[in-house]
C-alpha atoms as a PDB file:
ATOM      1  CA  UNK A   1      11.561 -12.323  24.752  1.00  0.00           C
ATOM      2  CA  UNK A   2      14.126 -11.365  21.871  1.00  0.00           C
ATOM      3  CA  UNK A   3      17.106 -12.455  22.353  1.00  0.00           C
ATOM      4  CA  UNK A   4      20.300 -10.515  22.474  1.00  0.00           C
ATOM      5  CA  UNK A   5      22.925 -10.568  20.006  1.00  0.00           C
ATOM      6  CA  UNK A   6      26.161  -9.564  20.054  1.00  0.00           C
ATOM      7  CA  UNK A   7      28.916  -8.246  17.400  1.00  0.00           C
ATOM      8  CA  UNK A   8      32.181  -6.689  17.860  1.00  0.00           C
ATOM      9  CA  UNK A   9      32.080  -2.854  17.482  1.00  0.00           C
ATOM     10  CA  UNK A  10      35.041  -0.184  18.666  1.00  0.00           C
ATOM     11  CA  UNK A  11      33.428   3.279  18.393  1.00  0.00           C
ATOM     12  CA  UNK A  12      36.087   6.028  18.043  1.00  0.00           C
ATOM     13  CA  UNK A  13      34.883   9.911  17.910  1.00  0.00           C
ATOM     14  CA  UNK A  14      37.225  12.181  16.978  1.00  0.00           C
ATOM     15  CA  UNK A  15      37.655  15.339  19.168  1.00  0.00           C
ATOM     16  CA  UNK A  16      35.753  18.910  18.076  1.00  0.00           C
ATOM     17  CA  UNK A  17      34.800  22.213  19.587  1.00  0.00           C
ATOM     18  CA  UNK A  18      31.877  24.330  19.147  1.00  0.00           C
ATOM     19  CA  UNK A  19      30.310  27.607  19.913  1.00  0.00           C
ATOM     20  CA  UNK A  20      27.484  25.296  20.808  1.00  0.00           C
ATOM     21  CA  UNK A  21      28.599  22.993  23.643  1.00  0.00           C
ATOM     22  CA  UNK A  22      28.370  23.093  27.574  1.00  0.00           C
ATOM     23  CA  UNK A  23      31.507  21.381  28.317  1.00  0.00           C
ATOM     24  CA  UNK A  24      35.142  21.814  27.086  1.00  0.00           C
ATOM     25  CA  UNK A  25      36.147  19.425  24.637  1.00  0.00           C
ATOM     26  CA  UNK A  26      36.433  15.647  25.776  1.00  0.00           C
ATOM     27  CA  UNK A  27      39.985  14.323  26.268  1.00  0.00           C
ATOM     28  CA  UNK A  28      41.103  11.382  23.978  1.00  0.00           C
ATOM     29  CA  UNK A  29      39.958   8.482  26.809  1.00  0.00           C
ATOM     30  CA  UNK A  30      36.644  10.141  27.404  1.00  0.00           C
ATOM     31  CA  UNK A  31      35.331  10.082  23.958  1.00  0.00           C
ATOM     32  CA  UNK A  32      37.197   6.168  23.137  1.00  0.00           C
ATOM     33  CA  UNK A  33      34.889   3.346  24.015  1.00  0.00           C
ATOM     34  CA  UNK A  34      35.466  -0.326  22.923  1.00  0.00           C
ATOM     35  CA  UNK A  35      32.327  -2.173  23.387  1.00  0.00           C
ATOM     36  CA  UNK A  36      29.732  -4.155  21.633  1.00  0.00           C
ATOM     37  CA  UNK A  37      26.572  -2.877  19.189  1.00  0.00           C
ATOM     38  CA  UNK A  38      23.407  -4.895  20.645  1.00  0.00           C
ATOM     39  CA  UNK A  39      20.620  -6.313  17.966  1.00  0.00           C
ATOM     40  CA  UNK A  40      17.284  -6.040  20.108  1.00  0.00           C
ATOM     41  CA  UNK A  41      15.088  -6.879  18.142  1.00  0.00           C
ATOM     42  CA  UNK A  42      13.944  -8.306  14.396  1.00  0.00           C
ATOM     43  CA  UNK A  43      11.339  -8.719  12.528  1.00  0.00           C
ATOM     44  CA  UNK A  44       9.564  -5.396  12.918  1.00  0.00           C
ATOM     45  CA  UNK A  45       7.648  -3.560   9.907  1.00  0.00           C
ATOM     46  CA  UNK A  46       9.456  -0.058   9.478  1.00  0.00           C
ATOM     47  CA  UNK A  47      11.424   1.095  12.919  1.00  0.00           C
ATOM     48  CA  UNK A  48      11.597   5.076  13.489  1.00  0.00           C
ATOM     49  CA  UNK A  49      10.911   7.498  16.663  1.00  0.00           C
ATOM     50  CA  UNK A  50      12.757   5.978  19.081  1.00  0.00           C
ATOM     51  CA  UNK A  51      12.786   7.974  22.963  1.00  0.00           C
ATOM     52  CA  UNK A  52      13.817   6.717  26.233  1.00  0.00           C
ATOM     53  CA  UNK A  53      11.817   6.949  29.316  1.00  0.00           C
ATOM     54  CA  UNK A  54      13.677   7.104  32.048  1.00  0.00           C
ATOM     55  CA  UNK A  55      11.769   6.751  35.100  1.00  0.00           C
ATOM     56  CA  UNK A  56      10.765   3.769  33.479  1.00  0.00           C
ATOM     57  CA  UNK A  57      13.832   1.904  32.058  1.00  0.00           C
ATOM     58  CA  UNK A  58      12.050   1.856  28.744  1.00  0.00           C
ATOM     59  CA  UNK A  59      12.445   2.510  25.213  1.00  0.00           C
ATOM     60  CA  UNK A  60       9.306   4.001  23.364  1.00  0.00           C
ATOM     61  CA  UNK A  61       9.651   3.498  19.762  1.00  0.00           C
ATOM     62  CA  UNK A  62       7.321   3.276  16.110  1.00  0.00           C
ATOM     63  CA  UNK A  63       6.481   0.522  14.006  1.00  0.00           C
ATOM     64  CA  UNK A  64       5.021   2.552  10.848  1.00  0.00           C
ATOM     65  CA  UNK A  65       3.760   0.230   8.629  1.00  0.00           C
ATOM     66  CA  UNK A  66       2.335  -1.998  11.845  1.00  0.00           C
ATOM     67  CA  UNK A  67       0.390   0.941  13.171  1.00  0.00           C
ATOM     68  CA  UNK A  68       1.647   0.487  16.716  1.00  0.00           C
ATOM     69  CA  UNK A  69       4.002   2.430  18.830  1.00  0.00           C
ATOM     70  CA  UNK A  70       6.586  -0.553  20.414  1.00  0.00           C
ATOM     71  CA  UNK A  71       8.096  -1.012  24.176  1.00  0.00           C
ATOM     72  CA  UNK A  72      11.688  -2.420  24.669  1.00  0.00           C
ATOM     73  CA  UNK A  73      13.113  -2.850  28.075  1.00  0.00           C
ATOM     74  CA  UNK A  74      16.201  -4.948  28.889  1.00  0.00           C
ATOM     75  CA  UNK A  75      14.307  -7.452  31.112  1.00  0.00           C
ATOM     76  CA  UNK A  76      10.863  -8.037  28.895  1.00  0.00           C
ATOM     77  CA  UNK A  77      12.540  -7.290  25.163  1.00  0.00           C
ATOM     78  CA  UNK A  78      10.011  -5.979  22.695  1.00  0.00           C
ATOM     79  CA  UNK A  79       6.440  -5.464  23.633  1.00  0.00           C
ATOM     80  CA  UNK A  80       3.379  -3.346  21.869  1.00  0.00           C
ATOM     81  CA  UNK A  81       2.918  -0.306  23.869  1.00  0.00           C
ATOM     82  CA  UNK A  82      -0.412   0.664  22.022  1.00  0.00           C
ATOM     83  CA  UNK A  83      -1.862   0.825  18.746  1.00  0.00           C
ATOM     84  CA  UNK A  84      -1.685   4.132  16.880  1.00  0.00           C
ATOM     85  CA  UNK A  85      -2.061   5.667  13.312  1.00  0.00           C
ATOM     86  CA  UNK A  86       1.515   5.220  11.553  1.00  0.00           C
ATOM     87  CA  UNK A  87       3.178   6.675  14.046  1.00  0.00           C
ATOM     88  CA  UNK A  88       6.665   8.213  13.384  1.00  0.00           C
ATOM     89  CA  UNK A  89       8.485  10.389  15.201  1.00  0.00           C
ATOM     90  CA  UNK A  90       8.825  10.663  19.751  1.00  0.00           C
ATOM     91  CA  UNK A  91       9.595  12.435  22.018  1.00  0.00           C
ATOM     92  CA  UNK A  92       9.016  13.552  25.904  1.00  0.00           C
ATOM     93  CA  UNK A  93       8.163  17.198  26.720  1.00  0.00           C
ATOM     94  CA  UNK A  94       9.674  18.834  29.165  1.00  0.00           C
ATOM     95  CA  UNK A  95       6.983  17.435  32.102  1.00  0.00           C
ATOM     96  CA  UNK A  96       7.979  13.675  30.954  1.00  0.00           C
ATOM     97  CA  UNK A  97       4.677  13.280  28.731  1.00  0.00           C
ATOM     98  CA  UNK A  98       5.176  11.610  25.752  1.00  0.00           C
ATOM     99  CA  UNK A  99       4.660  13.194  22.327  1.00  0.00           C
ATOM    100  CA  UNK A 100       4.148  11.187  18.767  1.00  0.00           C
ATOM    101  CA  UNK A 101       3.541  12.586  15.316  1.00  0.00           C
ATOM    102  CA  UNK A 102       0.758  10.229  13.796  1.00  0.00           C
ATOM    103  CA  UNK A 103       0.934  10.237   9.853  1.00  0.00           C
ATOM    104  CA  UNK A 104      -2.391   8.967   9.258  1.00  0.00           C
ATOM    105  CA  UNK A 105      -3.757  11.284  11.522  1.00  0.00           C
ATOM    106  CA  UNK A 106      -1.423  14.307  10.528  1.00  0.00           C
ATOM    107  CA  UNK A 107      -1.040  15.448  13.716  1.00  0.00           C
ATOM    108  CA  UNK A 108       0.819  15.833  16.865  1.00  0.00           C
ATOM    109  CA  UNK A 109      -0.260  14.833  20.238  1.00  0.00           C
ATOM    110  CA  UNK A 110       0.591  14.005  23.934  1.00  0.00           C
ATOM    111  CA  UNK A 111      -0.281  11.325  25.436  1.00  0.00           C
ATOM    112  CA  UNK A 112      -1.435  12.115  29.480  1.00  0.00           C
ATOM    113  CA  UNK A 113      -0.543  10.596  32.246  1.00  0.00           C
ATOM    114  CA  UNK A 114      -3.766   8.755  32.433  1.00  0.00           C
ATOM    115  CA  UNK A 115      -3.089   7.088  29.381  1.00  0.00           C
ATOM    116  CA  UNK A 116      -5.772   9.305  27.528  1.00  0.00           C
ATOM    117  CA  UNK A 117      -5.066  11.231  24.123  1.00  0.00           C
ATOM    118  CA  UNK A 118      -4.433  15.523  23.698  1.00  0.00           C
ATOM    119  CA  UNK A 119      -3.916  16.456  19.851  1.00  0.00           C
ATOM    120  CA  UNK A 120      -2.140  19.574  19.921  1.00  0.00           C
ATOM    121  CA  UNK A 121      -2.164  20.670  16.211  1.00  0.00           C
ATOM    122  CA  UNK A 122      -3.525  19.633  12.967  1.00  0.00           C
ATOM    123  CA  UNK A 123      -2.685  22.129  10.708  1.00  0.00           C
ATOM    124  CA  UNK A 124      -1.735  25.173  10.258  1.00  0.00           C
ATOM    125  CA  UNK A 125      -3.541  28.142   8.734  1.00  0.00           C
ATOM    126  CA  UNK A 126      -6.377  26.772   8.058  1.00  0.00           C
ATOM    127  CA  UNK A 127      -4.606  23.973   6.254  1.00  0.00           C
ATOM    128  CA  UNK A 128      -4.015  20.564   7.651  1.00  0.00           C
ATOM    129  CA  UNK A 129      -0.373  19.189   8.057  1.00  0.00           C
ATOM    130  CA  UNK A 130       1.253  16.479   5.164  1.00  0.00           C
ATOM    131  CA  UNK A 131       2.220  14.176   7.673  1.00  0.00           C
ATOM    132  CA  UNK A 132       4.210  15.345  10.971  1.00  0.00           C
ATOM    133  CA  UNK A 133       8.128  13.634  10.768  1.00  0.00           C
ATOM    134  CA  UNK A 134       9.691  14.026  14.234  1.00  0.00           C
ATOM    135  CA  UNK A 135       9.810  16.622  17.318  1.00  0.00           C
ATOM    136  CA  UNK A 136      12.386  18.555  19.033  1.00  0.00           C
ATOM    137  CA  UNK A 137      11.220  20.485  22.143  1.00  0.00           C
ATOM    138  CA  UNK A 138      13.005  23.681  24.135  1.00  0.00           C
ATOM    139  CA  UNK A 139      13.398  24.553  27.823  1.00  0.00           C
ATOM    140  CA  UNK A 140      10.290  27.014  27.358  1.00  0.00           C
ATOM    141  CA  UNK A 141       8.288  23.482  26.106  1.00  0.00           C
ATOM    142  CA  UNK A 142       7.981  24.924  22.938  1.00  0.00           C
ATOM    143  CA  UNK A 143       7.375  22.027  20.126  1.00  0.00           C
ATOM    144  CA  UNK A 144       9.435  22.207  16.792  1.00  0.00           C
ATOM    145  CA  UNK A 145       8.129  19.594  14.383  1.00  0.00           C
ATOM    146  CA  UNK A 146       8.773  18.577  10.645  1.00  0.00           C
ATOM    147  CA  UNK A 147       6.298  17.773   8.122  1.00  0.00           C
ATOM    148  CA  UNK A 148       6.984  16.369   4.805  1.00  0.00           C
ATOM    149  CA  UNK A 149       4.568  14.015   2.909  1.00  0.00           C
ATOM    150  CA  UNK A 150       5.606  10.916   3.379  1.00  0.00           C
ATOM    151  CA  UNK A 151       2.464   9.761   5.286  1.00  0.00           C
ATOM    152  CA  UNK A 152       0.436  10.785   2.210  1.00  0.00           C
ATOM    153  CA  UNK A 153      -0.338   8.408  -0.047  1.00  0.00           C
ATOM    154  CA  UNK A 154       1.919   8.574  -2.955  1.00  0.00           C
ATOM    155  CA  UNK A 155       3.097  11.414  -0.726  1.00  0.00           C
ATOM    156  CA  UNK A 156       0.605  13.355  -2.930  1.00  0.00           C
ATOM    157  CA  UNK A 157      -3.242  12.502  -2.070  1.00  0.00           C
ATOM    158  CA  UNK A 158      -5.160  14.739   0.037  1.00  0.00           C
ATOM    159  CA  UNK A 159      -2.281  17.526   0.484  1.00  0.00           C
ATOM    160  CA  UNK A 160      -3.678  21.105   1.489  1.00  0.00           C
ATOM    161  CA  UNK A 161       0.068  22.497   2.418  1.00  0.00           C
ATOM    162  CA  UNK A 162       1.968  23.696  -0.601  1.00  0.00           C
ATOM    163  CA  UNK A 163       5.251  23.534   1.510  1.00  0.00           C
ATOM    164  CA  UNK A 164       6.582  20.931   3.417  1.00  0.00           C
ATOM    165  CA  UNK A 165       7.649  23.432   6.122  1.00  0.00           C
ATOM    166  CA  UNK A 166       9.504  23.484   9.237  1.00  0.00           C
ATOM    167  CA  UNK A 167       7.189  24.466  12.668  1.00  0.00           C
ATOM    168  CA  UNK A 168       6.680  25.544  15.973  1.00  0.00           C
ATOM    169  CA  UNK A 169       4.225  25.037  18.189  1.00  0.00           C
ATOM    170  CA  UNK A 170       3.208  26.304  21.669  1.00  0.00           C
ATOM    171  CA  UNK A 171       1.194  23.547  23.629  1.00  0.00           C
ATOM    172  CA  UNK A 172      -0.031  25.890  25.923  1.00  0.00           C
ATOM    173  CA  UNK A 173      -2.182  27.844  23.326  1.00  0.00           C
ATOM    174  CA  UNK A 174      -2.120  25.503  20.211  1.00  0.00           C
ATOM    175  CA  UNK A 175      -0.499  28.443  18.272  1.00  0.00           C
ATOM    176  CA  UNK A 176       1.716  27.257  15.472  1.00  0.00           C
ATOM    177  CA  UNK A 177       3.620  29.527  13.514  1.00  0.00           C
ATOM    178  CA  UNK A 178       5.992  28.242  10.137  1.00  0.00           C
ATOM    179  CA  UNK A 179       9.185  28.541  10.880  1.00  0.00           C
ATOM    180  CA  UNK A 180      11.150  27.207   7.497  1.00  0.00           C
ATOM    181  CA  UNK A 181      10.136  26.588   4.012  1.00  0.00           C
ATOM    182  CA  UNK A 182      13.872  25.802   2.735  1.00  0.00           C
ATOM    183  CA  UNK A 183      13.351  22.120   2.645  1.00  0.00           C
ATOM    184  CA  UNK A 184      12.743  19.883  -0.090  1.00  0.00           C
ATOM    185  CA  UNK A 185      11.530  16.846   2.503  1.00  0.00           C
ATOM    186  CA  UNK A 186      12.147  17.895   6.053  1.00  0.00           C
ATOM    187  CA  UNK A 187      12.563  14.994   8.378  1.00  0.00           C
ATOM    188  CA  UNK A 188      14.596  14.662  11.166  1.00  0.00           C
ATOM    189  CA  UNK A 189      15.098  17.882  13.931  1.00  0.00           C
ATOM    190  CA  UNK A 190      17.265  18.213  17.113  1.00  0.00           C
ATOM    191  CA  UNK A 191      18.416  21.401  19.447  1.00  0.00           C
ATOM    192  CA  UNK A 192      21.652  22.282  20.589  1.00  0.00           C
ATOM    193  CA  UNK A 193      22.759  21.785  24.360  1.00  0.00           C
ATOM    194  CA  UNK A 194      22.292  25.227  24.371  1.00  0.00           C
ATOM    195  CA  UNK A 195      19.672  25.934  22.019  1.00  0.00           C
ATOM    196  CA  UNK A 196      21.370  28.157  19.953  1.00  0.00           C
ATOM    197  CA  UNK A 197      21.157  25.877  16.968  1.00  0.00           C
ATOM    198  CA  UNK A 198      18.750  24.019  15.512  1.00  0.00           C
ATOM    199  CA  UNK A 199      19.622  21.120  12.879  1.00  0.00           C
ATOM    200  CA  UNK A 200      17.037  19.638  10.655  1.00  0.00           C
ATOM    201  CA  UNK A 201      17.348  17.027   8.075  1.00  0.00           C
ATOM    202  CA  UNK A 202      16.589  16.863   4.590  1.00  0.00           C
ATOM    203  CA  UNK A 203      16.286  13.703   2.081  1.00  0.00           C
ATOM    204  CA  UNK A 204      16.014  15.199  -1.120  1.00  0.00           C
ATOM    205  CA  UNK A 205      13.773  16.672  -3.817  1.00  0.00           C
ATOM    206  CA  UNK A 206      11.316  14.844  -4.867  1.00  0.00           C
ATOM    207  CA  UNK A 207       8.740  14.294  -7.636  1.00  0.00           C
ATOM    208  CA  UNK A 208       5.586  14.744  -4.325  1.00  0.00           C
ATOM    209  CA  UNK A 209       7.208  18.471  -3.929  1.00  0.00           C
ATOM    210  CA  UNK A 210       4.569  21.545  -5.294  1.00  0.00           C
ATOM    211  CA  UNK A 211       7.682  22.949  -6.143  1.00  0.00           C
ATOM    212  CA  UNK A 212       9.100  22.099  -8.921  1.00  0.00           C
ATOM    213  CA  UNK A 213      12.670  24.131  -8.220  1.00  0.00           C
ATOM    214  CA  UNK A 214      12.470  21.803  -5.440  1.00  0.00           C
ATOM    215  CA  UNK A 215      12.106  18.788  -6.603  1.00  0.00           C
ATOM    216  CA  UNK A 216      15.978  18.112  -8.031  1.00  0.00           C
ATOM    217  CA  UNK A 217      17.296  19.082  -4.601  1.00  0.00           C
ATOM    218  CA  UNK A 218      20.087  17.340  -3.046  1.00  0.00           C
ATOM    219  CA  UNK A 219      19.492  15.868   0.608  1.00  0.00           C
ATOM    220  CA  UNK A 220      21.236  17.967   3.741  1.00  0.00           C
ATOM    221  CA  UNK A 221      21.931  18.478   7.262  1.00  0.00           C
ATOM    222  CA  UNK A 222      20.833  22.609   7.824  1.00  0.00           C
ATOM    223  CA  UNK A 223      22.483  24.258  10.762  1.00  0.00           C
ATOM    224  CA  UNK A 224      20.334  27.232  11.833  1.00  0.00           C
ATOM    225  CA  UNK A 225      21.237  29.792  14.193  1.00  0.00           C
ATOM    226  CA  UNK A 226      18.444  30.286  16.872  1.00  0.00           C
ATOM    227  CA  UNK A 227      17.860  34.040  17.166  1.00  0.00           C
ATOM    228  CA  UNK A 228      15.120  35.921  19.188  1.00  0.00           C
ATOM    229  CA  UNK A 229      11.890  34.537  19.356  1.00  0.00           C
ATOM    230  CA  UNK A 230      13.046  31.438  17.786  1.00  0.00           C
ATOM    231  CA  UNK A 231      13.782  33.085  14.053  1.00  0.00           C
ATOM    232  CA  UNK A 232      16.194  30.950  12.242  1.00  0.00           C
ATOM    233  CA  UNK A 233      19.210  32.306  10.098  1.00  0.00           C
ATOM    234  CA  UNK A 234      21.481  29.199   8.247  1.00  0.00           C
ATOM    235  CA  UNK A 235      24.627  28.877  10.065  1.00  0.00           C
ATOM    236  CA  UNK A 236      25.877  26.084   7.418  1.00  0.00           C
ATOM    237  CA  UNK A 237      24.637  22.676   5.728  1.00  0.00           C
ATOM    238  CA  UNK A 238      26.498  19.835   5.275  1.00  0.00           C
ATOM    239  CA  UNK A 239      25.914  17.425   2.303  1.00  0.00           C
ATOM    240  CA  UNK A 240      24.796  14.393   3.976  1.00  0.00           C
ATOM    241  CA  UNK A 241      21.429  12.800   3.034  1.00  0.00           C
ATOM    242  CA  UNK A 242      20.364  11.859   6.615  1.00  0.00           C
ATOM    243  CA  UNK A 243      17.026  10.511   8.369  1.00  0.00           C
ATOM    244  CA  UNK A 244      16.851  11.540  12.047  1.00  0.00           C
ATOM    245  CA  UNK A 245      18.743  13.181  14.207  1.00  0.00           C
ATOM    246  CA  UNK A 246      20.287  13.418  18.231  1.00  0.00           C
ATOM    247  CA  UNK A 247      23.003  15.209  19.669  1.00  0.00           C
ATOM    248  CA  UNK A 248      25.494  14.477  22.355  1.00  0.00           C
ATOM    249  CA  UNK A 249      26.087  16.737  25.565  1.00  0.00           C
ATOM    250  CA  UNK A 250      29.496  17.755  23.606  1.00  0.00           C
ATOM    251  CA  UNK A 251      26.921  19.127  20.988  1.00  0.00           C
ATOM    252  CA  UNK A 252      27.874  16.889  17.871  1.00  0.00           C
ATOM    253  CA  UNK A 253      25.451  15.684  15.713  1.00  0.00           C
ATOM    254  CA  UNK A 254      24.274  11.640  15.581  1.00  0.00           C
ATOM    255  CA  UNK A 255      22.609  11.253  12.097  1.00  0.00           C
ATOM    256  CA  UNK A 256      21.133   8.535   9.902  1.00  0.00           C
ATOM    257  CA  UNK A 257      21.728   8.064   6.142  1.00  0.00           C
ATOM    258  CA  UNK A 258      22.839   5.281   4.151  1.00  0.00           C
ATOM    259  CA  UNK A 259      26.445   4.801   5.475  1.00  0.00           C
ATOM    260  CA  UNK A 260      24.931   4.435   8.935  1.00  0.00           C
ATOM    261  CA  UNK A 261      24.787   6.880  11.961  1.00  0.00           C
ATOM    262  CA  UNK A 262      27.265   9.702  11.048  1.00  0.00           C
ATOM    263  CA  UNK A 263      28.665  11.729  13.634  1.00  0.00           C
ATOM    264  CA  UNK A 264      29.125  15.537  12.334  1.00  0.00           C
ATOM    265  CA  UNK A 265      30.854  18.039  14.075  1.00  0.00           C
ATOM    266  CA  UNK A 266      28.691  20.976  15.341  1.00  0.00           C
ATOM    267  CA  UNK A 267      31.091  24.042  14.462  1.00  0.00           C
ATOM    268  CA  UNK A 268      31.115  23.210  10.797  1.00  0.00           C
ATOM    269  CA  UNK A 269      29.199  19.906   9.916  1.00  0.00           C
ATOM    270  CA  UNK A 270      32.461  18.289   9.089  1.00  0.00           C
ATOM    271  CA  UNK A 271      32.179  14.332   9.216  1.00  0.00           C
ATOM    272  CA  UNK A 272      33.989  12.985  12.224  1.00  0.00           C
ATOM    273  CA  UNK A 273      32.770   9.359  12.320  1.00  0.00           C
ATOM    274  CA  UNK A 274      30.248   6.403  10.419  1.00  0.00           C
ATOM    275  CA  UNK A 275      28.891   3.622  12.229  1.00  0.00           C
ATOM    276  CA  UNK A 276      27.747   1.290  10.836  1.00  0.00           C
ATOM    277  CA  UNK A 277      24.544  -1.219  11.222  1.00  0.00           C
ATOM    278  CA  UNK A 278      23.191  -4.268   9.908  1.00  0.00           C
ATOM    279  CA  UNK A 279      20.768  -2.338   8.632  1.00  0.00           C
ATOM    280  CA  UNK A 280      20.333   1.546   7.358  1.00  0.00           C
ATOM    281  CA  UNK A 281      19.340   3.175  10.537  1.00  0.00           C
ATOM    282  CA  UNK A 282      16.300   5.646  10.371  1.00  0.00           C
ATOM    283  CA  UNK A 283      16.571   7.376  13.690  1.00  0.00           C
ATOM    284  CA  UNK A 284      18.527   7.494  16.638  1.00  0.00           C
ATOM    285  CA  UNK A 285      18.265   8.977  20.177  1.00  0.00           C
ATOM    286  CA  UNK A 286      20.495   8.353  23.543  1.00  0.00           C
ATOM    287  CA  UNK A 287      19.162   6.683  26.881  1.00  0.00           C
ATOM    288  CA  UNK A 288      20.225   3.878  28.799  1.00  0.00           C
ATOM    289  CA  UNK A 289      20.857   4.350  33.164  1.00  0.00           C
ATOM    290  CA  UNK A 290      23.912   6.808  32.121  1.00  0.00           C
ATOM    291  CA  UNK A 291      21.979   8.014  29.038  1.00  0.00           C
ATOM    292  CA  UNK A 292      25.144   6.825  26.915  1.00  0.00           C
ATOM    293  CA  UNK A 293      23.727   4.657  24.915  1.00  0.00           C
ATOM    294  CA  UNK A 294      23.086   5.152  21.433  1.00  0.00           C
ATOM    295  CA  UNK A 295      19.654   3.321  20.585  1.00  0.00           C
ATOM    296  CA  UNK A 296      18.910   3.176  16.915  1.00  0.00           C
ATOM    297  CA  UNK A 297      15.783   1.957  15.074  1.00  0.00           C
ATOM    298  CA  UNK A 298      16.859   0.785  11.286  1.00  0.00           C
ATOM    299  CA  UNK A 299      14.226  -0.576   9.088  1.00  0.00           C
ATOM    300  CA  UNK A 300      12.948  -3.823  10.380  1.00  0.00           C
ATOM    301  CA  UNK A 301      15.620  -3.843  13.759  1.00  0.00           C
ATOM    302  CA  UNK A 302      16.162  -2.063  16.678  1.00  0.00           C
ATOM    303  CA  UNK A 303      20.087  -1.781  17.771  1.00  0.00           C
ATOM    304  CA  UNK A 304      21.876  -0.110  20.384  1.00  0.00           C
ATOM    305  CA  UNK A 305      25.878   0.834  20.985  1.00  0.00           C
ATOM    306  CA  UNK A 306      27.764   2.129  24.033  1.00  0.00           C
ATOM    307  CA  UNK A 307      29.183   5.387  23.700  1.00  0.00           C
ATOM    308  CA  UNK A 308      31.749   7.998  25.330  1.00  0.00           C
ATOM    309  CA  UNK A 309      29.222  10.703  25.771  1.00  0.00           C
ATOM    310  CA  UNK A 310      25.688  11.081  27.374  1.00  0.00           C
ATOM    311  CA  UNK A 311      22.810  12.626  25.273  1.00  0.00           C
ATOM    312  CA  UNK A 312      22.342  16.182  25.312  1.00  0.00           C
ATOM    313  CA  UNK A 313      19.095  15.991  26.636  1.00  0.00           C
END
């Protein structure tokens, strides 16, 4: 087992309001919480896709480089769940079945209750993904997914996309329609309590990108409005260079860049808080008995904070 460790951390969030919230605005108590930030684990190759199962008191989460999608539960610390190709980014669908974008494998797929395999897409138009990022999924079980190149080798060798786009896909059918080309390297994706907005991240231009009026492009948060039929229209982007991506039940905005998780306000992407880790975090997402704890997989640790509000989903 891996031991606990414990340093002192006071996490203050600043109050906000947004067209995209189910709740009013917390008072000043509810959103205060003095606590501790948790090391979990060390040691591990390249953290990311972390989601927390419930039912089972367990954190799912990816070792990249190791090839292996991790366990963590407070009682057993840090087990191997299974072996997988690079796996990156997790999450549960809307039935409690567990879905992973595979790099190596460029795909995404859902893993059954009998422990068996389902890919659900490979490409699109005839073309197979880069490398699918991370996974956001609707009340209609609809799957939106990022896929920039960084599962390529040199983010370049055997591309057939000349975008790394934004999707959507419908397990039901295996239809997958683009949704978003305005990314230089799309990574991290969330929804709204409501689903009215969608926020994906963006790193950067870079040198990988077919286009070169990409490739100078400065890293983001995007805010899109969700229209009918899922169209997307930018509500606003915020200049933060930021991994992945959760969002409370107040409908702010938990992101990972270099400073830390930064907490952005949903109305206007206005930074309301940093916190920081011993490490640069790479992805977040909320669980825990109350689901108000922050878990958060950064680089070669996996960390987790109390917080003053539960995850939005």
């Amino acid at each position: 087992m891996i031991r606990l460790q414990a340093a002192a951390f006071v996490l203050g969030l600043a109050l906000s309001s947004s067209c995209a919230t189910t709740r009013e605005a917390p008072a000043p108590d509810e959103v205060f919480v003095a606590g501790s930030m948790q090391t979990l684990a060390t040691g591990l190759g390249f953290t990311e896709g972390p989601v927390w199962v419930a039912e089972e008191g367990r954190l799912i989460f990816s070792d990249i480089p190791a090839a292996k999608l991790m366990c963590w539960t407070e009682e057993g610390g840090v087990t191997v769940f299974r072996g997988s190709p690079n796996p990156n980014g997790n999450l549960l669908d809307n039935e409690g079945r567990l879905l992973t974008c595979r790099h190596s494998a460029r795909d995404v797929v859902r893993t059954e209750p009998d422990g068996s395999i389902t890919v659900l897409a490979s490409g699109w138009n005839s073309k197979r993904f880069n490398s699918p990022n991370d996974l956001a999924v609707d009340d209609s079980g609809m799957i939106w997914f990022t896929d920039p190149p960084w599962g390529l080798p040199d983010q370049r060798e055997g591309r057939e996309m000349d975008v790394n786009g934004v999707y959507r896909l419908d397990p039901g059918t295996g239809e997958v329609a683009q949704m978003s080309v305005l990314h230089a390297m799309p990574n991290g994706i969330a929804l709204s309590p409501l689903e009215d907005s969608l926020y994906v991240t963006d790193t950067g231009g870079h040198p990988s990108h077919p286009d070169e009026a990409k490739r100078g492009s400065e890293g983001n948060v995007t805010c899109y409005a969700v229209g009918a039929e899922g169209t997307l229209a930018v509500r606003w982007q915020a200049p933060v260079i930021s991994d992945g991506v959760a969002v409370d039940e107040f409908g702010r905005v938990y992101t990972t860049t270099g400073r830390g998780v930064v907490v952005l306000d949903p109305a206007d992407g206005a930074v309301i808080q940093t916190l920081e880790f011993p490490e640069q975090p790479a992805n977040c997402c909320f669980g825990g008995e109350d689901d108000r704890t922050l878990f958060v997989t950064a680089r070669t640790g996996l960390y987790s904070v109390r917080t003053g509000a539960a995850g939005a989903r």
